[in-house]
N, C-alpha and C. Protein backbone atom coordinates (compact mmCIF):
# COMPACT_ATOMS: atom_id res chain seq x y z
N UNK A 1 -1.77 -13.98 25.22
CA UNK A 1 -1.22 -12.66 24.94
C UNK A 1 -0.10 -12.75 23.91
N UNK A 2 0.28 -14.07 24.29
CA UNK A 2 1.95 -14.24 22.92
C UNK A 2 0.91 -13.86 21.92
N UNK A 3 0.42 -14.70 21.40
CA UNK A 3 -0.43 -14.81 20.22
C UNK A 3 -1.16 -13.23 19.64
N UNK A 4 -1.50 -12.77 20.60
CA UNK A 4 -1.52 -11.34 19.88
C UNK A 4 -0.26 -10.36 19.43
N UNK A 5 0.56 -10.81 20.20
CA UNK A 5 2.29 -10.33 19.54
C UNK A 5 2.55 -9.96 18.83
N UNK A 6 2.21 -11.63 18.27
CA UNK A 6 2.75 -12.10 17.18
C UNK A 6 1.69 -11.70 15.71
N UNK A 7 0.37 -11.70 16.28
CA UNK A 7 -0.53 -10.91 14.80
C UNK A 7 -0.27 -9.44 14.93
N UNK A 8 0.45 -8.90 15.87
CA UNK A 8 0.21 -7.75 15.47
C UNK A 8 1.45 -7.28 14.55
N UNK A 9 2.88 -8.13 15.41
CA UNK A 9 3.94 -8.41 14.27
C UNK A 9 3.70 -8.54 13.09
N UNK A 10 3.50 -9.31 12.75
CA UNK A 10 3.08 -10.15 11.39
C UNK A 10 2.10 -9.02 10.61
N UNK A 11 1.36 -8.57 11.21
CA UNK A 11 0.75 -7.27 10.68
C UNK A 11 1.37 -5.73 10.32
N UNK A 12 2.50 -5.45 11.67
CA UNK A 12 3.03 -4.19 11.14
C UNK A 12 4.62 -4.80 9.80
N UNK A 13 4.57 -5.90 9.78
CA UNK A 13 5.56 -6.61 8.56
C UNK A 13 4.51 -6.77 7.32
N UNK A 14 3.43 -6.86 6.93
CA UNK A 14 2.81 -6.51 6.33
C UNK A 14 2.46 -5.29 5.65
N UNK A 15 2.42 -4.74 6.72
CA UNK A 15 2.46 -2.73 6.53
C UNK A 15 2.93 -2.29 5.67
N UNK A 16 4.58 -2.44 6.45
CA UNK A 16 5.97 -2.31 5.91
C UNK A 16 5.80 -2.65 4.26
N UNK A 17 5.59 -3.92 4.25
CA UNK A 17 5.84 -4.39 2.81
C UNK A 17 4.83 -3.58 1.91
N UNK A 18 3.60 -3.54 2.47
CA UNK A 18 2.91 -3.21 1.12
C UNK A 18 3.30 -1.39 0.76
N UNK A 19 3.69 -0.71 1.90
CA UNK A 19 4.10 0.42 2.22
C UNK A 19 5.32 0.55 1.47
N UNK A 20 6.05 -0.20 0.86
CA UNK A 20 7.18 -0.21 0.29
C UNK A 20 6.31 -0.50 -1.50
N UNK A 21 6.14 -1.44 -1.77
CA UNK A 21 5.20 -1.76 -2.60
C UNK A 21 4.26 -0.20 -3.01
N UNK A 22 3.72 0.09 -2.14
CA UNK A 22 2.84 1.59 -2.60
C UNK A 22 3.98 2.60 -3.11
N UNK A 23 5.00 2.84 -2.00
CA UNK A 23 6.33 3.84 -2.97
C UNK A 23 6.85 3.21 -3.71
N UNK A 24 7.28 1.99 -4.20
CA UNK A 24 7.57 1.84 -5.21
C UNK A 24 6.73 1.97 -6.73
N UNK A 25 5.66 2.22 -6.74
CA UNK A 25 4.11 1.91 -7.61
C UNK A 25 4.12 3.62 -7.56
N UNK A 26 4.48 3.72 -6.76
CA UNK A 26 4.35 5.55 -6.62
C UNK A 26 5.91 6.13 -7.69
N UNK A 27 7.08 5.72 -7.76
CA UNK A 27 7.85 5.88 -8.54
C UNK A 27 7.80 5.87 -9.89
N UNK A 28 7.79 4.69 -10.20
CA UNK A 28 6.76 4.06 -11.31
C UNK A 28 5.75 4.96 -12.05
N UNK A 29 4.90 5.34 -11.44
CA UNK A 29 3.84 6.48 -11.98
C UNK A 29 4.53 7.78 -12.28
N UNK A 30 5.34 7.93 -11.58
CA UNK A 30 5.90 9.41 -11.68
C UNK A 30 6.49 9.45 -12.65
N UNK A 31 7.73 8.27 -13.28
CA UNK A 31 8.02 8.17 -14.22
C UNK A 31 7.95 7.94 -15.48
N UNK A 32 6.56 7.34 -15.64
CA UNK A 32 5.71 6.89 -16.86
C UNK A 32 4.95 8.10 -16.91
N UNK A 33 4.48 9.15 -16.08
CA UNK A 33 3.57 10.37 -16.65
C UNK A 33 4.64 11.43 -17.02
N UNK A 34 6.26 10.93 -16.96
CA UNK A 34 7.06 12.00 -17.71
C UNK A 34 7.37 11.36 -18.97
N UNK A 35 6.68 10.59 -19.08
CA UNK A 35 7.19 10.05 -20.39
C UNK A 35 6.61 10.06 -21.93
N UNK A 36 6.73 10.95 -23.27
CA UNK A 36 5.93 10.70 -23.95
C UNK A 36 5.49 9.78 -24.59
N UNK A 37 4.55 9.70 -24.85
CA UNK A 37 3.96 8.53 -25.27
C UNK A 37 3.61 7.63 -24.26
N UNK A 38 3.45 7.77 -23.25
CA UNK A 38 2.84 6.81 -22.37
C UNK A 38 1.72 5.83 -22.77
N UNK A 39 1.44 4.36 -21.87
CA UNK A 39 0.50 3.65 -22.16
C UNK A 39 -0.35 3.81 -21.06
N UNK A 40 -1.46 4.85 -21.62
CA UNK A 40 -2.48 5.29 -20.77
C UNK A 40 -3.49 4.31 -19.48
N UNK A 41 -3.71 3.25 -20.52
CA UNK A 41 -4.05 2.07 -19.82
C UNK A 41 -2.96 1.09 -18.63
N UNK A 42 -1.76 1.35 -19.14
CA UNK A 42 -1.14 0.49 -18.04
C UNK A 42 -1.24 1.59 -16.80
N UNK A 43 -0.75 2.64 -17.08
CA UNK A 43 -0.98 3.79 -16.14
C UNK A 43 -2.11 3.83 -15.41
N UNK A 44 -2.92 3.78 -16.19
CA UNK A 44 -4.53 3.54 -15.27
C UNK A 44 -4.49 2.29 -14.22
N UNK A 45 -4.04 1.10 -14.74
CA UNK A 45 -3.79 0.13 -13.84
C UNK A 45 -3.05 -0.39 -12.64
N UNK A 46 -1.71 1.02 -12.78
CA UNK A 46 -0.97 0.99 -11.83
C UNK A 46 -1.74 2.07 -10.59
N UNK A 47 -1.91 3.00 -11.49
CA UNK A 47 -2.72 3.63 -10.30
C UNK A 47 -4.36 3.26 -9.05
N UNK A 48 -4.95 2.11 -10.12
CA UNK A 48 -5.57 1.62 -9.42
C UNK A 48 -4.86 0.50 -8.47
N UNK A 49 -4.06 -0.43 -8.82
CA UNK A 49 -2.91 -0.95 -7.34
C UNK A 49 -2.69 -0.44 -6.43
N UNK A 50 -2.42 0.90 -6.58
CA UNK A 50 -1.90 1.58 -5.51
C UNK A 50 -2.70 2.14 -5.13
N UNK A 51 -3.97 2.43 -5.14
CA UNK A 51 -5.32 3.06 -4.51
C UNK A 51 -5.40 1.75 -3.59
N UNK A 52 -5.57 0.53 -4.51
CA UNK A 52 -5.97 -0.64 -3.47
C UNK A 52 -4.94 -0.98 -2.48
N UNK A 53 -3.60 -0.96 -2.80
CA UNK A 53 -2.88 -0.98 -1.84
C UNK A 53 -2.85 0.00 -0.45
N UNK A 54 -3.02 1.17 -0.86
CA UNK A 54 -3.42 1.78 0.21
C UNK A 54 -4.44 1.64 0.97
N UNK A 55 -6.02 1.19 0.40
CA UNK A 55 -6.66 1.00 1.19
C UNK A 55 -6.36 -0.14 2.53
N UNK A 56 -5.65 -1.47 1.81
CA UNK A 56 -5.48 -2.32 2.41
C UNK A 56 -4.85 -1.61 3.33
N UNK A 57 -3.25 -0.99 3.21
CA UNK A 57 -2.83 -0.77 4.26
C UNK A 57 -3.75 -0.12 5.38
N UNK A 58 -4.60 0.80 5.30
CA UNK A 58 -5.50 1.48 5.88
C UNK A 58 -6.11 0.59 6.78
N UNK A 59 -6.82 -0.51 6.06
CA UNK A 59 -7.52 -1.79 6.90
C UNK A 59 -6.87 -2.11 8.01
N UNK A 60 -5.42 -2.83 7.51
CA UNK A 60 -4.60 -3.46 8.51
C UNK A 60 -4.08 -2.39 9.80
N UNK A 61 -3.83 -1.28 9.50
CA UNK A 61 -3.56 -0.23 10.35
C UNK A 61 -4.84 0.09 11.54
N UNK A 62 -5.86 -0.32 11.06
CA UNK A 62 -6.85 -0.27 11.36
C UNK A 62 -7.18 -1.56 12.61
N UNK A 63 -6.95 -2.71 12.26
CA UNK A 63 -6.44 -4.10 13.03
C UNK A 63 -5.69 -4.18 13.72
N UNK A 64 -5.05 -3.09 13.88
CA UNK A 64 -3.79 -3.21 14.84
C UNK A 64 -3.77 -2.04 15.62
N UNK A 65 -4.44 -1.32 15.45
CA UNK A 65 -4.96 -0.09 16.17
C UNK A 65 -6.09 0.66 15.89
N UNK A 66 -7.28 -0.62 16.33
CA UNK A 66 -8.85 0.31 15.90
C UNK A 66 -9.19 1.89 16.61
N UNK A 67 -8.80 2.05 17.29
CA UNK A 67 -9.22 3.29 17.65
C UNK A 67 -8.01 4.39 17.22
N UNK A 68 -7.32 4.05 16.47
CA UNK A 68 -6.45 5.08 16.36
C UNK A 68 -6.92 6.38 15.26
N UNK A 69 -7.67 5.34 14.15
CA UNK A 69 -8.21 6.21 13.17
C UNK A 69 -9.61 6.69 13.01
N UNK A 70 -10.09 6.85 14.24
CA UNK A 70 -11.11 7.21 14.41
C UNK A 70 -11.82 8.56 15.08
């Protein structure tokens, strides 16, 4: 039972981080689409990070509480 504890720890510290990581990537965007002249392509790339980051988080949220999102 320790042992599940501790993955599920280690999992909602995961969360956290990438959850911080997604608002920060989320700032970032907001501020480069006020900007003229933007680099359309990096923009494109940040926004795909943060699609994937979210999914991940989704996964792991998912691992640590399968029936929650269902």
């Amino acid at each position: 039972m320790r042992a599940h504890h501790v993955n599920a720890e280690s999992l909602r510290d995961r969360i956290l981080q990438l959850e911080s990581e997604h608002s920060g990537l989320d700032r970032i965007i907001d501020r480069m689409s006020d900007e003229p002249g933007i680099d359309d392509l990096e923009l494109q790339r940040l926004k795909k990070r943060k699609l994937k980051l979210k999914d991940t988080i989704i996964l792991l949220q998912l691992q640590l509480e399968p029936d929650a999102h269902s």
